[in-house]
Every structure is written in C-alpha cells, then in structure tokens.
Protein backbone atom coordinates (compact mmCIF):
# COMPACT_ATOMS: atom_id res chain seq x y z
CA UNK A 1 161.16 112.32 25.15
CA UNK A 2 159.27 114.70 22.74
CA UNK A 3 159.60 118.01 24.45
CA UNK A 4 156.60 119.74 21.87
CA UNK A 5 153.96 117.23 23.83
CA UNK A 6 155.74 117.72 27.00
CA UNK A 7 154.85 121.18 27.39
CA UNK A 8 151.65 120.83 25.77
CA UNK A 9 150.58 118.46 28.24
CA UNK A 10 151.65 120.70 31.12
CA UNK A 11 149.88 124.00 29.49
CA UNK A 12 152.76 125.72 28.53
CA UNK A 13 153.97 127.59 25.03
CA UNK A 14 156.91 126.12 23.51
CA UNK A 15 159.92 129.42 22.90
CA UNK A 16 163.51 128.96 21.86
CA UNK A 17 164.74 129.95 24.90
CA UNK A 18 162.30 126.50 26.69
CA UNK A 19 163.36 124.42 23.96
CA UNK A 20 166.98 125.17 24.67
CA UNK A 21 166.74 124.20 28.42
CA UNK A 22 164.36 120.96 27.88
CA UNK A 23 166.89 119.87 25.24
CA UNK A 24 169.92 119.98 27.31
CA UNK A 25 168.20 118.48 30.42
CA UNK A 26 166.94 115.37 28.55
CA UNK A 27 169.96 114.79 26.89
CA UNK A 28 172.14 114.71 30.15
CA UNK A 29 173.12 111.78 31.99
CA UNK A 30 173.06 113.68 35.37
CA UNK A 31 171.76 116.88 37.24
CA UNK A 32 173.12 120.07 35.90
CA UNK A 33 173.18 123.66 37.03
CA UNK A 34 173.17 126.69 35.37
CA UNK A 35 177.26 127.09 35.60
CA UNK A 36 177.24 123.44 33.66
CA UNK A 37 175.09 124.72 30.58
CA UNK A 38 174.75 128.35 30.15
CA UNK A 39 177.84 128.28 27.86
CA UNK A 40 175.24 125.95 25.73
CA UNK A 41 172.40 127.94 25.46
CA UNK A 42 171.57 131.66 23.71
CA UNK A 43 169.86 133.13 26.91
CA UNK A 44 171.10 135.46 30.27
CA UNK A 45 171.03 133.90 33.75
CA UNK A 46 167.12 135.98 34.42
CA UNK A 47 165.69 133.95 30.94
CA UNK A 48 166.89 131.10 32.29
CA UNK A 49 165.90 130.96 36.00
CA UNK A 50 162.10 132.44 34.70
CA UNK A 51 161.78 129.45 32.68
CA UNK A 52 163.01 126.71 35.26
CA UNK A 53 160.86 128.60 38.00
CA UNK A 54 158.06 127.48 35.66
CA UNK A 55 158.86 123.89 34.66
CA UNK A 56 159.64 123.15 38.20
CA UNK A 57 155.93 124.28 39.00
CA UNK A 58 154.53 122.38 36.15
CA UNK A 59 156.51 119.72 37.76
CA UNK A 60 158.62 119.23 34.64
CA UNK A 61 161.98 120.02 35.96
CA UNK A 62 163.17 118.86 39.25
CA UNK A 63 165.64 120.83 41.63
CA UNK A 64 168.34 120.35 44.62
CA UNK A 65 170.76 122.19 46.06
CA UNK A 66 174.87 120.70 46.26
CA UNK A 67 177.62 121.01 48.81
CA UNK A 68 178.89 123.82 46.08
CA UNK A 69 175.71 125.97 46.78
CA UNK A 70 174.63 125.20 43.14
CA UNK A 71 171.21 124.12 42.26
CA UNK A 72 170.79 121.15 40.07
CA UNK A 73 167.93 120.47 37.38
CA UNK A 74 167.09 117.45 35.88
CA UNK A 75 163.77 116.44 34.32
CA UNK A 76 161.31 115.80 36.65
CA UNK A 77 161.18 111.78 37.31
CA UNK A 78 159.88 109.82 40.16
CA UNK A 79 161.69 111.04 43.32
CA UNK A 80 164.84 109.25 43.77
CA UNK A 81 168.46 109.48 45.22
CA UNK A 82 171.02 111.71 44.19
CA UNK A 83 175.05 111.23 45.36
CA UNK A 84 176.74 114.46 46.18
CA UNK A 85 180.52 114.07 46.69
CA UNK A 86 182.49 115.70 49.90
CA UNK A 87 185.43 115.95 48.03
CA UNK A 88 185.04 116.89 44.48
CA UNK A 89 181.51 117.98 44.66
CA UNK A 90 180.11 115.50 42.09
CA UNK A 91 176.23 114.89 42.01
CA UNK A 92 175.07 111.85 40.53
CA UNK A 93 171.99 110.12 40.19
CA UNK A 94 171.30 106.82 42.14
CA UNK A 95 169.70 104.36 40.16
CA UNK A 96 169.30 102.08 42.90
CA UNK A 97 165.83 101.68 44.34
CA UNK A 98 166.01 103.46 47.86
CA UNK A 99 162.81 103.26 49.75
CA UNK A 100 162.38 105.72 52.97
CA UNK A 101 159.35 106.20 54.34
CA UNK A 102 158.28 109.04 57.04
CA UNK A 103 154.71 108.92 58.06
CA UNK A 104 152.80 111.74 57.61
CA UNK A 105 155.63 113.08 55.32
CA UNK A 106 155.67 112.95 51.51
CA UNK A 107 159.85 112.78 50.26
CA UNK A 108 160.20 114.70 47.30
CA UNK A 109 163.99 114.30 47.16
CA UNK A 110 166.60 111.96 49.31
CA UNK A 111 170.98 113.81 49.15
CA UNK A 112 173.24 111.12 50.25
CA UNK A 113 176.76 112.72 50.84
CA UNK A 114 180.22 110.74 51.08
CA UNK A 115 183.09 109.95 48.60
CA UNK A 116 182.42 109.07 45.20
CA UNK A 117 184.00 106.29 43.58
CA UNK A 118 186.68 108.20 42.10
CA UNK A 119 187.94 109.98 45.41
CA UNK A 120 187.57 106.91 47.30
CA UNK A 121 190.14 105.42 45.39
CA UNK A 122 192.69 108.66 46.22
C-alpha cells in the first residue's frame, strides 16, 4: 500500500508525523493502540490522536474499543470481525467471512468476545 497516493486520494497533506502512523498501521498484522506503538513513533499522545481523528474521517483508519478500554486502529478495510480475548485481552482480526445483517442498520464493525486459542488451551 503506497501511503503518498493514499492520502492524496483522500485530500490530505502527507507530514512525518502521518507518515509515521500510516507506516506502522500497514505494516501490522493486527489492530494496535496507541500504548502498542507510541514507543515507535517521534510524536506526543495530542499529535497522534489529531492525526487518527482525521484518517478515521477520511475513512482511512478504522477504530474499536477492547475489554482493556484501549482503542484499536487498523487501516480502514471492508468491515469485518475482530476477536477480543476475556482473558488476556488479545484483539485479533477474523479473516473469516461473517455475514450479519440488521435491516435498516448499516454494521460498521462486529467484537466477538471469548477465549483465544492460547487461553483455551490453559
């Protein structure tokens, strides 16, 4: 994903501080919140919510809150499933098609809670 075109397509000037974000959400393999990458990035906690409060409006980032009262961020992909464990409060993505359907409703994001994989096998 070329984040120079991504922006540009949503209207929006490239900084260091953007770059720095986009970078470490494409690159991760699930949601992460600010706890999981400020030690990566050159910016205080204000810098950093500013910019996701605008990529989540451009609809380039995509946000959830956790059992841990963190919000996540990924990149902003079709609407799918995320996992969020009881017990060790991991959040994963689910990659299996889910379909739920409300009428009248438009679902912007499903949580499924329960053990994960690893604490089921405690």
């Amino acid at each position: 994903m070329d984040i120079e075109n991504l922006v540009k397509e949503k209207d929006i000037k490239l900084t260091t501080a953007r770059t720095e974000i986009l970078e470490k959400l494409i690159h991760a393999k699930k949601p992460l919140s600010y706890d999981d990458i400020k030690k990566d990035i050159s910016m205080d906690k204000a810098t950093f919510y500013r910019n996701i409060t605008k990529f989540e409006k451009k609809m380039i980032v995509n946000s959830f809150e956790s059992n841990d009262k963190k919000r996540y961020f990924e990149i902003f992909e079709s609407p799918h499933p995320h996992f969020v464990c009881v017990v060790c409060d991991s959040v994963e993505c689910i990659k299996k098609h889910l379909e739920f359907k409300l009428s009248g409703y438009t679902i912007e994001n499903i949580i499924l809670k329960g053990k994960c994989k690893k604490c089921n096998q405690i």
